[in-house]
C-alpha atoms as a PDB file:
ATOM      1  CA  UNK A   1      12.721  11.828   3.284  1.00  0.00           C
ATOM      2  CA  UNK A   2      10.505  14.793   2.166  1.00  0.00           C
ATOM      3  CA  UNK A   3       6.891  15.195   1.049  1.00  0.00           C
ATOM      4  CA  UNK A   4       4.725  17.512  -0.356  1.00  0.00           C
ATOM      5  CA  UNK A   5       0.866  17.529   1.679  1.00  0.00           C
ATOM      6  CA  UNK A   6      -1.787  18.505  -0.350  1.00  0.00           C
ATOM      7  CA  UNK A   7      -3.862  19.598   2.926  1.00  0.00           C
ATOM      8  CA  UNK A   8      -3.885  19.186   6.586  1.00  0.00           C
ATOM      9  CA  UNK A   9      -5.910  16.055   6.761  1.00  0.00           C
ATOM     10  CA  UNK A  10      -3.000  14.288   4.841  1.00  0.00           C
ATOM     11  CA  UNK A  11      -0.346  15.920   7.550  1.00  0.00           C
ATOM     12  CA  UNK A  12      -2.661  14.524  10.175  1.00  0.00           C
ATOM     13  CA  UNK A  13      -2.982  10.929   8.648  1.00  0.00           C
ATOM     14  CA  UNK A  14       0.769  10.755   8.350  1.00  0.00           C
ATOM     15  CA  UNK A  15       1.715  11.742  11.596  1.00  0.00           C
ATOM     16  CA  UNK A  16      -1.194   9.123  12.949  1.00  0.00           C
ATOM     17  CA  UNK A  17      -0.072   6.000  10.969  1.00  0.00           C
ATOM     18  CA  UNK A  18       4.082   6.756  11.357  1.00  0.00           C
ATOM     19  CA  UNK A  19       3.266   6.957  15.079  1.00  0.00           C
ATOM     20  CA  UNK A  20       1.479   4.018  14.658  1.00  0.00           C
ATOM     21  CA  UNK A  21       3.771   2.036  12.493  1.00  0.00           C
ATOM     22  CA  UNK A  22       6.131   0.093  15.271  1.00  0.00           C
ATOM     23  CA  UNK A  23       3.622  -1.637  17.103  1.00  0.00           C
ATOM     24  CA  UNK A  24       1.272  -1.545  13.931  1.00  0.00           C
ATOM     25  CA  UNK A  25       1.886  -5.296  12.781  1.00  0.00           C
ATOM     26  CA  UNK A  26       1.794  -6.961  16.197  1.00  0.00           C
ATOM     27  CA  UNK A  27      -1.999  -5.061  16.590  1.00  0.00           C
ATOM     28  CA  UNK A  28      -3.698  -7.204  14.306  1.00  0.00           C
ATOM     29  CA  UNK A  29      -1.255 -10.394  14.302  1.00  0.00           C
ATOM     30  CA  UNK A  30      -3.802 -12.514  16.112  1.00  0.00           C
ATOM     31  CA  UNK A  31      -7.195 -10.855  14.104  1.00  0.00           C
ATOM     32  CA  UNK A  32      -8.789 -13.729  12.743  1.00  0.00           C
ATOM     33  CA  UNK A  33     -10.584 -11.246  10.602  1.00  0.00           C
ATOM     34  CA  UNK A  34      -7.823  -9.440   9.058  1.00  0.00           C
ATOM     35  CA  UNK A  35      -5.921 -12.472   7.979  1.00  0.00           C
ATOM     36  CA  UNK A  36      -9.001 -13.134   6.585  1.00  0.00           C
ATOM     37  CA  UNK A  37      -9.240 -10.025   4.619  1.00  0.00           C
ATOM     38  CA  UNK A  38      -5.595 -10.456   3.482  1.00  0.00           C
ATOM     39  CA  UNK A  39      -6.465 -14.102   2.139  1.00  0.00           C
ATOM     40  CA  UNK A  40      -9.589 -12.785   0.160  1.00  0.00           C
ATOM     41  CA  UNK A  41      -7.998  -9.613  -1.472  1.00  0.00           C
ATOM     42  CA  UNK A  42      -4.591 -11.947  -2.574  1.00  0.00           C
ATOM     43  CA  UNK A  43      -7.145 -14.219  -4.178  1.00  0.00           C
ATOM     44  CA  UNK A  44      -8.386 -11.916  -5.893  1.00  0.00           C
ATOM     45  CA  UNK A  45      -4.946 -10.443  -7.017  1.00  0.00           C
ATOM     46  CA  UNK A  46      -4.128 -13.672  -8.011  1.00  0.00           C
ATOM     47  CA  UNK A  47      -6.695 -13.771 -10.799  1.00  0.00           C
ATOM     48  CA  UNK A  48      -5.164 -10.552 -12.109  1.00  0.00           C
ATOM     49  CA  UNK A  49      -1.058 -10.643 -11.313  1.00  0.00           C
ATOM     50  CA  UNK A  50       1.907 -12.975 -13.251  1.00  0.00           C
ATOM     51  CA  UNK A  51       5.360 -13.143 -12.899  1.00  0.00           C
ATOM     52  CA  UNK A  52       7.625 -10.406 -13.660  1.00  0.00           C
ATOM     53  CA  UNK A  53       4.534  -7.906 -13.434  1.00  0.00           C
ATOM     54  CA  UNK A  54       5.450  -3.982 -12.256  1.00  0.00           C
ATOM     55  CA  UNK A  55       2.795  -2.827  -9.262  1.00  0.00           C
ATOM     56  CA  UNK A  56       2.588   0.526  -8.324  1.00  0.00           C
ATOM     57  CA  UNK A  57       1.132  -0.039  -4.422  1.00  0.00           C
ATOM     58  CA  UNK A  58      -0.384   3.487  -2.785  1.00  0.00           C
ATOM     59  CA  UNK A  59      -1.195   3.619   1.093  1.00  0.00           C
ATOM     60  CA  UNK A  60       1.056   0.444   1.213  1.00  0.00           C
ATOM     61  CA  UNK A  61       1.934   0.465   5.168  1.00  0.00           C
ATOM     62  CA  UNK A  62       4.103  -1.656   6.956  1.00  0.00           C
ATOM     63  CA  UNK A  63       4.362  -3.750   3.253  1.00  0.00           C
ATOM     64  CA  UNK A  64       2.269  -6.977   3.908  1.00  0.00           C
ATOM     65  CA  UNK A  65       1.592  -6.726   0.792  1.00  0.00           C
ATOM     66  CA  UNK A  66       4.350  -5.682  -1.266  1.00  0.00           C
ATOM     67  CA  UNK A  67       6.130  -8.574   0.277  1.00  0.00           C
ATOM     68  CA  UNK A  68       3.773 -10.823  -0.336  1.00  0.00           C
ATOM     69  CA  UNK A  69       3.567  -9.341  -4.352  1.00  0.00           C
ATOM     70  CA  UNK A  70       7.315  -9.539  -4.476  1.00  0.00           C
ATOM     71  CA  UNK A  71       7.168 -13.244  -3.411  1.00  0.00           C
ATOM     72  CA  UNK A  72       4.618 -13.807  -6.330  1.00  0.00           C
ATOM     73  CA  UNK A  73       7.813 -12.622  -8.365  1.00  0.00           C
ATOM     74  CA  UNK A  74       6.264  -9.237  -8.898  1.00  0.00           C
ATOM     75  CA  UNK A  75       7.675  -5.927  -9.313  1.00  0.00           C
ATOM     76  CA  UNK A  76       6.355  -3.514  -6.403  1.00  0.00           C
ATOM     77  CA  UNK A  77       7.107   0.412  -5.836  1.00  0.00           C
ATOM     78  CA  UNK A  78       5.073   1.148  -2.778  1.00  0.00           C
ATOM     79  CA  UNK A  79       4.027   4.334  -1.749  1.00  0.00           C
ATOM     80  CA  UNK A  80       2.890   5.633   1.547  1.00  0.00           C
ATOM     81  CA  UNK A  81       2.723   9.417   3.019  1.00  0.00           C
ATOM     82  CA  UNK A  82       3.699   8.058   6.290  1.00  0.00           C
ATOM     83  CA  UNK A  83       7.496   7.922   6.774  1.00  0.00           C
ATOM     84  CA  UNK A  84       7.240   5.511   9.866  1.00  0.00           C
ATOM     85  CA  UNK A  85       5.517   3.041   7.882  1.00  0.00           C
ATOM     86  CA  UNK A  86       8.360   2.900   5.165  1.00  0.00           C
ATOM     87  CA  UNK A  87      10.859   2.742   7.169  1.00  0.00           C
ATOM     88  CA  UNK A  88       9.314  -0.453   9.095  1.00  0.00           C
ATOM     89  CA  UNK A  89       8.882  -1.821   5.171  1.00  0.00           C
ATOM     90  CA  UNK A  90      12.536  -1.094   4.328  1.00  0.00           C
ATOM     91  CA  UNK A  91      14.004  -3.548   6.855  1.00  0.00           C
ATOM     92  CA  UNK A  92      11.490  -5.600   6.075  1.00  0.00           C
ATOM     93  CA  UNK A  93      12.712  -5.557   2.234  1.00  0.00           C
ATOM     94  CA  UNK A  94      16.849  -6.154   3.608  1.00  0.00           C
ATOM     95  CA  UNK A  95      15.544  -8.951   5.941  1.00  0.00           C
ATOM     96  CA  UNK A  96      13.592 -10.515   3.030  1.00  0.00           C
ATOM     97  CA  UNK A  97      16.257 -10.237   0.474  1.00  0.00           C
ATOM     98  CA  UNK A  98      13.870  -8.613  -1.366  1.00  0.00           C
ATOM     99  CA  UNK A  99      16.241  -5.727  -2.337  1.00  0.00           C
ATOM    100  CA  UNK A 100      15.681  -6.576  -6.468  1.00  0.00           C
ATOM    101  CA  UNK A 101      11.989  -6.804  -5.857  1.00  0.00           C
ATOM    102  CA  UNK A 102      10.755  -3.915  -3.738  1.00  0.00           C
ATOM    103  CA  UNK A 103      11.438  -0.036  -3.973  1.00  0.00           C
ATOM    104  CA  UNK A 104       9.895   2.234  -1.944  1.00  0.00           C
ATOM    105  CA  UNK A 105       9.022   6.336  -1.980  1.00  0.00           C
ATOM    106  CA  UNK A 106       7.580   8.728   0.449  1.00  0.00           C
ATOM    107  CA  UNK A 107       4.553  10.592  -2.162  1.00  0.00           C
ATOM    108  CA  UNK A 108       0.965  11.163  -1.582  1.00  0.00           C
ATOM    109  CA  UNK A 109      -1.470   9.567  -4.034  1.00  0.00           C
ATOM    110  CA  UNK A 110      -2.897  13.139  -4.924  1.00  0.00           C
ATOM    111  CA  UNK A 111       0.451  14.430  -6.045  1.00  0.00           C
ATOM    112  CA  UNK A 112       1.357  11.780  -8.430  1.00  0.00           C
ATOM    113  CA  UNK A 113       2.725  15.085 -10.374  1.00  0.00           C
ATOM    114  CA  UNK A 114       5.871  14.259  -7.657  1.00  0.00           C
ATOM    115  CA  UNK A 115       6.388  10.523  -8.346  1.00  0.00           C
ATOM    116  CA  UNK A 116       9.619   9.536  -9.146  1.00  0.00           C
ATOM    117  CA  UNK A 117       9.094   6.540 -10.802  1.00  0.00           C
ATOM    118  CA  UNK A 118       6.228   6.791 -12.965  1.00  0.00           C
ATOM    119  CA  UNK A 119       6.378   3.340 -14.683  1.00  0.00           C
ATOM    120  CA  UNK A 120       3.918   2.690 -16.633  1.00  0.00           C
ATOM    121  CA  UNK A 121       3.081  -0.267 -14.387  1.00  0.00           C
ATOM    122  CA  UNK A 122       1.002  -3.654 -15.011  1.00  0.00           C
ATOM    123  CA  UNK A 123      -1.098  -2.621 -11.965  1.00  0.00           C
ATOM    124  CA  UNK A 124      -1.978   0.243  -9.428  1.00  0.00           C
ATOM    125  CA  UNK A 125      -3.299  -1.508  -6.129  1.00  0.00           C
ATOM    126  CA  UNK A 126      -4.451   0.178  -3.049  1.00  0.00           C
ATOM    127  CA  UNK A 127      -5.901  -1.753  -0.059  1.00  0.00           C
ATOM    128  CA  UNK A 128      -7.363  -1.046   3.342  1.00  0.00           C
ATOM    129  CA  UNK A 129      -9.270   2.121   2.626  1.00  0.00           C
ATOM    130  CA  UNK A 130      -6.361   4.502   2.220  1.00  0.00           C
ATOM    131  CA  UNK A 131      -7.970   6.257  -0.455  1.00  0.00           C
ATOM    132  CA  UNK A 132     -11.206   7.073   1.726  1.00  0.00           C
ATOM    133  CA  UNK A 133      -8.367   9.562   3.128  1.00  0.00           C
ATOM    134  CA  UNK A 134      -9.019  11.717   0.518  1.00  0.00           C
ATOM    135  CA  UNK A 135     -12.308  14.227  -0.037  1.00  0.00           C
ATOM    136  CA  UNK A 136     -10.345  14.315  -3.667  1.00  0.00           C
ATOM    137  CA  UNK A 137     -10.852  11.129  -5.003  1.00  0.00           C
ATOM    138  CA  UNK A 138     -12.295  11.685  -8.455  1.00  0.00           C
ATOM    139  CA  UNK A 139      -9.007  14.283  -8.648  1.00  0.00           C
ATOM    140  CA  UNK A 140      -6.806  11.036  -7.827  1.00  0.00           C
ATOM    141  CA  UNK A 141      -8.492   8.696 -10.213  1.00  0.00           C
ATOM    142  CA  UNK A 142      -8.600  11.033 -13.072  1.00  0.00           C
ATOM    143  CA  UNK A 143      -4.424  11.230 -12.366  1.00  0.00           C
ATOM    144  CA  UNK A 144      -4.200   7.065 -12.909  1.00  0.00           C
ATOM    145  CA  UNK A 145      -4.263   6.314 -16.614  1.00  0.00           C
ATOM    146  CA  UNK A 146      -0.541   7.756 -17.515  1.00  0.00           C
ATOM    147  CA  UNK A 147       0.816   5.500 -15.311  1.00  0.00           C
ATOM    148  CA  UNK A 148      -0.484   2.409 -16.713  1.00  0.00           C
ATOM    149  CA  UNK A 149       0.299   0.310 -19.738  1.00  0.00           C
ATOM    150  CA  UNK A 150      -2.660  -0.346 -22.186  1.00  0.00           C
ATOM    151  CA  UNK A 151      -5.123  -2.865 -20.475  1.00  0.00           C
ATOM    152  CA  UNK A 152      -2.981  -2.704 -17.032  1.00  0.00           C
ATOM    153  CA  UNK A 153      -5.281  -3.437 -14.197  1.00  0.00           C
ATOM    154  CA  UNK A 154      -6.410  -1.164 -11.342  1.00  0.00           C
ATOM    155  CA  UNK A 155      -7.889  -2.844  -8.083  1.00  0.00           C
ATOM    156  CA  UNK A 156      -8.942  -1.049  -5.019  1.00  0.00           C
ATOM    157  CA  UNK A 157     -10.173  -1.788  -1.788  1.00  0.00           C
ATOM    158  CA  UNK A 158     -12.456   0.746  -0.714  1.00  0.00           C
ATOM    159  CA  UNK A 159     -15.375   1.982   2.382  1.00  0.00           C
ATOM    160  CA  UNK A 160     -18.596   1.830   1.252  1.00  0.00           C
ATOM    161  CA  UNK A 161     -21.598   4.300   1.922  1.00  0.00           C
ATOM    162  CA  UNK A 162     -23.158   1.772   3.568  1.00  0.00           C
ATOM    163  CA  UNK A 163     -22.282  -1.547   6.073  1.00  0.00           C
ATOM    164  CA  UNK A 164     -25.000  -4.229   7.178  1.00  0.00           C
ATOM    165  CA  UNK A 165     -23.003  -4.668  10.083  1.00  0.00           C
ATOM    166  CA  UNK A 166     -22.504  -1.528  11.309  1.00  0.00           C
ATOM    167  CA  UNK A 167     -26.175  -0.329  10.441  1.00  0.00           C
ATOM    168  CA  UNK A 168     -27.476  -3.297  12.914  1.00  0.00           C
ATOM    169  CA  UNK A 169     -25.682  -1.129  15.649  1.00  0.00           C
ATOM    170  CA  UNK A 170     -28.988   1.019  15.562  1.00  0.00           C
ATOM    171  CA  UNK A 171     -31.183  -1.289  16.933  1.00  0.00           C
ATOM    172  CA  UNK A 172     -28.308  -1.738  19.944  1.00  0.00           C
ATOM    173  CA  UNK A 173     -28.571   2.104  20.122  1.00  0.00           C
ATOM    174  CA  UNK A 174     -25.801   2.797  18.606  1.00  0.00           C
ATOM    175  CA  UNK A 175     -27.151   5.884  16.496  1.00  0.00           C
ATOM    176  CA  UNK A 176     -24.287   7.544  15.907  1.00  0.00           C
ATOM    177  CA  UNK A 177     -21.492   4.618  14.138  1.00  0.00           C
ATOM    178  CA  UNK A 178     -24.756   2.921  12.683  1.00  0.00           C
ATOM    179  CA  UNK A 179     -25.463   6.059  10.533  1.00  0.00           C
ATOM    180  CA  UNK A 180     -22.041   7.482  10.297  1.00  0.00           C
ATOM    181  CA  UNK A 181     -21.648   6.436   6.424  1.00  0.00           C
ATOM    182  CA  UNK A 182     -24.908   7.905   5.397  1.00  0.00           C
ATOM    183  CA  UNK A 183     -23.822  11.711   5.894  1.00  0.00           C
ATOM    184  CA  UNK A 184     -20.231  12.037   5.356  1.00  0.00           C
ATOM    185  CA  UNK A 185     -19.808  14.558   2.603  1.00  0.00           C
ATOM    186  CA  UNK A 186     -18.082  16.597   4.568  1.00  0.00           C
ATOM    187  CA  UNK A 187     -15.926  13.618   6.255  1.00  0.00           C
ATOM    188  CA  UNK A 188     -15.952  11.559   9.131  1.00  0.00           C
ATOM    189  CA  UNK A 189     -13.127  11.782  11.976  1.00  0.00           C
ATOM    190  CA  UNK A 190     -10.994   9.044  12.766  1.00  0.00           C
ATOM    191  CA  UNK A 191      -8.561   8.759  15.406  1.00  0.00           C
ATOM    192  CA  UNK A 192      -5.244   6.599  15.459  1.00  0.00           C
ATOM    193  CA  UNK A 193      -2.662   7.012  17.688  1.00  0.00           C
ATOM    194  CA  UNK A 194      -4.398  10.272  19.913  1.00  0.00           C
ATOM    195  CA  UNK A 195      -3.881  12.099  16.379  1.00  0.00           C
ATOM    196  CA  UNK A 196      -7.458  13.104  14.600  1.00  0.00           C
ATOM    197  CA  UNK A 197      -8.114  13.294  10.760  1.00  0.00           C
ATOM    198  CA  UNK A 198     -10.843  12.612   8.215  1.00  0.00           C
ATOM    199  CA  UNK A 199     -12.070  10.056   5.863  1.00  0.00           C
ATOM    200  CA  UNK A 200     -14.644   9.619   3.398  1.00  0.00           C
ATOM    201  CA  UNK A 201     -16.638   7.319   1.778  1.00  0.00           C
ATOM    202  CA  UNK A 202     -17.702   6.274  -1.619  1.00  0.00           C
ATOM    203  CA  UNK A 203     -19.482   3.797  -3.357  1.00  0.00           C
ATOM    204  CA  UNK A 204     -18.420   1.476  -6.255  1.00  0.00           C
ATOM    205  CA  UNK A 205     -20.619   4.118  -8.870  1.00  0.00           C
ATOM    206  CA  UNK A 206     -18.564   6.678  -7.651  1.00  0.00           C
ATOM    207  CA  UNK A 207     -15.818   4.884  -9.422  1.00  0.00           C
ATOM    208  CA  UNK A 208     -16.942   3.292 -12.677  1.00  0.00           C
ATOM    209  CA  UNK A 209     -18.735   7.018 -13.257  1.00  0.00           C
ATOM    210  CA  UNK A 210     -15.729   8.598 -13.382  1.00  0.00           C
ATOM    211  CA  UNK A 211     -13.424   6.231 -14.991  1.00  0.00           C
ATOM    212  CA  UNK A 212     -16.118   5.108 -17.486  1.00  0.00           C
ATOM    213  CA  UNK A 213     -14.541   7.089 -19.938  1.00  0.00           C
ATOM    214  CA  UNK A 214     -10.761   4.875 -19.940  1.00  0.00           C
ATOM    215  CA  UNK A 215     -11.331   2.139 -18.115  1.00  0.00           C
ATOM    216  CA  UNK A 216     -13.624  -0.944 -18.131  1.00  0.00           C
ATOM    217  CA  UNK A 217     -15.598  -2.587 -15.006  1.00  0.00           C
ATOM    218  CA  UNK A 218     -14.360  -6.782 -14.495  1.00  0.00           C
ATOM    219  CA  UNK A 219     -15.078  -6.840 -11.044  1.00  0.00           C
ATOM    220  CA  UNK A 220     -16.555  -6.054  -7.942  1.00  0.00           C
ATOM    221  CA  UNK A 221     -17.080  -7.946  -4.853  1.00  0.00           C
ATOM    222  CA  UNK A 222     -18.041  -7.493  -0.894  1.00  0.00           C
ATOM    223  CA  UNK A 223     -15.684  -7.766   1.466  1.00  0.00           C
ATOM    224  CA  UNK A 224     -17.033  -8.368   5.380  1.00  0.00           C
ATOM    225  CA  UNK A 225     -20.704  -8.252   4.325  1.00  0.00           C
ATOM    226  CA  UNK A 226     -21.643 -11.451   5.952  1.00  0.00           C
ATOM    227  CA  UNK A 227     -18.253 -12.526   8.461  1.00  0.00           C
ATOM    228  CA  UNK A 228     -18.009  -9.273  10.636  1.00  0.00           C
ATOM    229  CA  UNK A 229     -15.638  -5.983  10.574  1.00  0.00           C
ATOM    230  CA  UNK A 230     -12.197  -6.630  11.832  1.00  0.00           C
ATOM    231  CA  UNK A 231     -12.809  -4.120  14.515  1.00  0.00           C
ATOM    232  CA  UNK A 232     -14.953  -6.981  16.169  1.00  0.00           C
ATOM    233  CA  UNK A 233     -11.424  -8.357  16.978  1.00  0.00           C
ATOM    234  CA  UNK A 234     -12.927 -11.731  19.472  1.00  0.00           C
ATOM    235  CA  UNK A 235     -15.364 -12.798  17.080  1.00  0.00           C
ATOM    236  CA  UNK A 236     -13.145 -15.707  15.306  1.00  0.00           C
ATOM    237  CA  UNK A 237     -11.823 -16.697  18.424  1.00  0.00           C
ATOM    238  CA  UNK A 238     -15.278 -17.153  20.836  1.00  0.00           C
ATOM    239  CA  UNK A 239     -16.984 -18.577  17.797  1.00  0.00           C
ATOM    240  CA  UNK A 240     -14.877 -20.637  15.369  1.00  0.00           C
ATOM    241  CA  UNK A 241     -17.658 -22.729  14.074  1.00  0.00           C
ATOM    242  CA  UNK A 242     -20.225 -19.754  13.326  1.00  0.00           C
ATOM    243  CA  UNK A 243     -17.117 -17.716  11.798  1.00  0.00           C
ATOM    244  CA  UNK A 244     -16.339 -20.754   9.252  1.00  0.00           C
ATOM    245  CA  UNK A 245     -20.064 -20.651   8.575  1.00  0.00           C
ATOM    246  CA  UNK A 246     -19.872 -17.148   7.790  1.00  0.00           C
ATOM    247  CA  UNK A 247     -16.801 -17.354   5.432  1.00  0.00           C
ATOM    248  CA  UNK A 248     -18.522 -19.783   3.360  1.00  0.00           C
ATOM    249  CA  UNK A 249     -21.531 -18.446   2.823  1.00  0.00           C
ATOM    250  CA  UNK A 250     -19.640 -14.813   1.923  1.00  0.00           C
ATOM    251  CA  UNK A 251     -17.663 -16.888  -0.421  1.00  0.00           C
ATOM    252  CA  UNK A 252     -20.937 -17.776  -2.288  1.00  0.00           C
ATOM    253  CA  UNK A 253     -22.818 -14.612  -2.084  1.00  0.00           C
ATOM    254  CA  UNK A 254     -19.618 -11.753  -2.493  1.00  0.00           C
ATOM    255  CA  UNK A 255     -20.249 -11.068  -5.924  1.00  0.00           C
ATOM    256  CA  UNK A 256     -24.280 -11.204  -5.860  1.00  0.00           C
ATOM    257  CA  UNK A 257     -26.283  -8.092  -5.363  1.00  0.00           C
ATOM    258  CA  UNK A 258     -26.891  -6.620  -3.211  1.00  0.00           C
ATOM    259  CA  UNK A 259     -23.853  -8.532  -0.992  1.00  0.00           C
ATOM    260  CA  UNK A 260     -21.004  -6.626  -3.164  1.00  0.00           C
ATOM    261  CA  UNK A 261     -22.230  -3.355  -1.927  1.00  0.00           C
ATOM    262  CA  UNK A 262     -23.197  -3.865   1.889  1.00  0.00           C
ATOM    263  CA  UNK A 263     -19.601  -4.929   3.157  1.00  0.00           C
ATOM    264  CA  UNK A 264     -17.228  -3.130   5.348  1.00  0.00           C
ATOM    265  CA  UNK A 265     -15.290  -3.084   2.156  1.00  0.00           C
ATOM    266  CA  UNK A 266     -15.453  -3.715  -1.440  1.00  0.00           C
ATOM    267  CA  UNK A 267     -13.179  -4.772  -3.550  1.00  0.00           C
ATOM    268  CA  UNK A 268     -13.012  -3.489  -7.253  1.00  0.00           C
ATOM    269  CA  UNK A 269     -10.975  -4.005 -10.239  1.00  0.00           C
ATOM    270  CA  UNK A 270     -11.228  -2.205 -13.870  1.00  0.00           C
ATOM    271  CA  UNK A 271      -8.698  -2.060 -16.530  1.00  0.00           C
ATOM    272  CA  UNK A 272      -7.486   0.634 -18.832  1.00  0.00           C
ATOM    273  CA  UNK A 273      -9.048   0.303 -22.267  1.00  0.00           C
END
């Protein structure tokens, strides 16, 4: 497989998340918190997917989710710039028997020029943050309508600007991840794997502004505002009761402001006009 980088960071995120990609299921099979990520974002896919429906998936990793899509009888190309992580989704696909259901291709998000199969599709999803890879992002919107049928559906998952949780790390002294969101224009590093690159993050006006002009806002909701980031792996496990607690009260307040906004994630989903 060959692909086109639009920059170093991209080269640098590839080689990170194809080292990371055999061992990269079993490190969060026992997170509480990330299965409980996974249930909220396929509930809210539910609301928007049917039957027979064609997904274009970016950033779509090992393929938890374009299994899962392809056992709601969906359609799903997935895309990743990490060649390690497709190839861990293609025997996932043969061991599946999901052959009919699930194609994949090796293509960056911000060369969609490149993509081979260009639909149009029901749906573009991205989860996880793969787009805060990017310092292009408005470049990369701006390049989703042609792929998209009239009123198709566009959901991302996304970093916000700003996290409760990770802002209460100042008062534990924690200066430097409690303000790391605030002042990342020029990116942030991340490590996986021993290999460095950047990310960014936006908010959900970042978005709507600059798909205002195609697309219309349904929906936006917070995602770990209230139940903790993943990366605070024990939590469900030393306190089951307090973690239920949690779930239900984010449950109730997700979609209120200023809840939607505050979360390790957010969750938002327009469609083309």
């Amino acid at each position: 497989m060959h692909i086109i980088y639009s920059n170093t960071n991209e080269q640098a995120a590839a080689k990170a998340f194809s080292s990371q990609s055999i061992i990269f299921d079993q490190l969060y099979a026992d997170n509480k918190i990330v299965h409980y990520k996974r249930e909220r974002v396929r509930a809210h896919l539910k609301k928007y997917i049917k039957a027979g429906d064609c997904i274009l998936e970016l950033n779509s990793g090992t393929g938890h989710d374009a299994i899962w899509l392809a056992q709601q009888n969906c359609l799903v190309h997935a895309t990743d710039i990490a060649s390690g992580m497709l190839e861990v989704l293609q025997e996932k696909i043969i061991v599946e028997g999901l052959e009919s259901f699930v194609t994949c291709e090796l293509c960056s998000f911000t060369a969609f020029d490149h993509l081979q199969q260009r639909g149009p599709y029901d749906m573009i999803f991205s989860n996880f943050a793969g787009l805060n890879c990017t310092d292009k992002l408005g470049e990369v919107l701006a390049s989703f309508s042609p792929f998209l049928k009239s009123k198709g559906i566009l959901t991302l998952v996304l970093l916000p600007k700003f996290c409760l949780w990770e802002f209460l790390l100042f008062f534990r002294g924690k200066f430097k991840t409690a303000t790391r969101r605030f002042f990342s224009s020029r990116g942030r590093s991340a490590r996986v794997e021993n290999t460095y690159f950047k990310c960014w993050y936006y908010n959900p006006s970042f978005i709507t502004d600059r798909l205002k002009t195609g697309f219309k806002l349904l929906h936006i909701e917070g995602l770990c505002t209230i139940v903790p980031p993943s990366y605070i792996e024990t939590f469900g496990d030393k306190y089951p009761n307090l973690f239920n607690f949690l779930k239900g009260q984010e449950d109730r307040w997700k979609r209120k402001w200023p809840w939607k906004y505050i979360g390790d994630y957010y969750i938002i989903t327009l469609q083309k006009k």
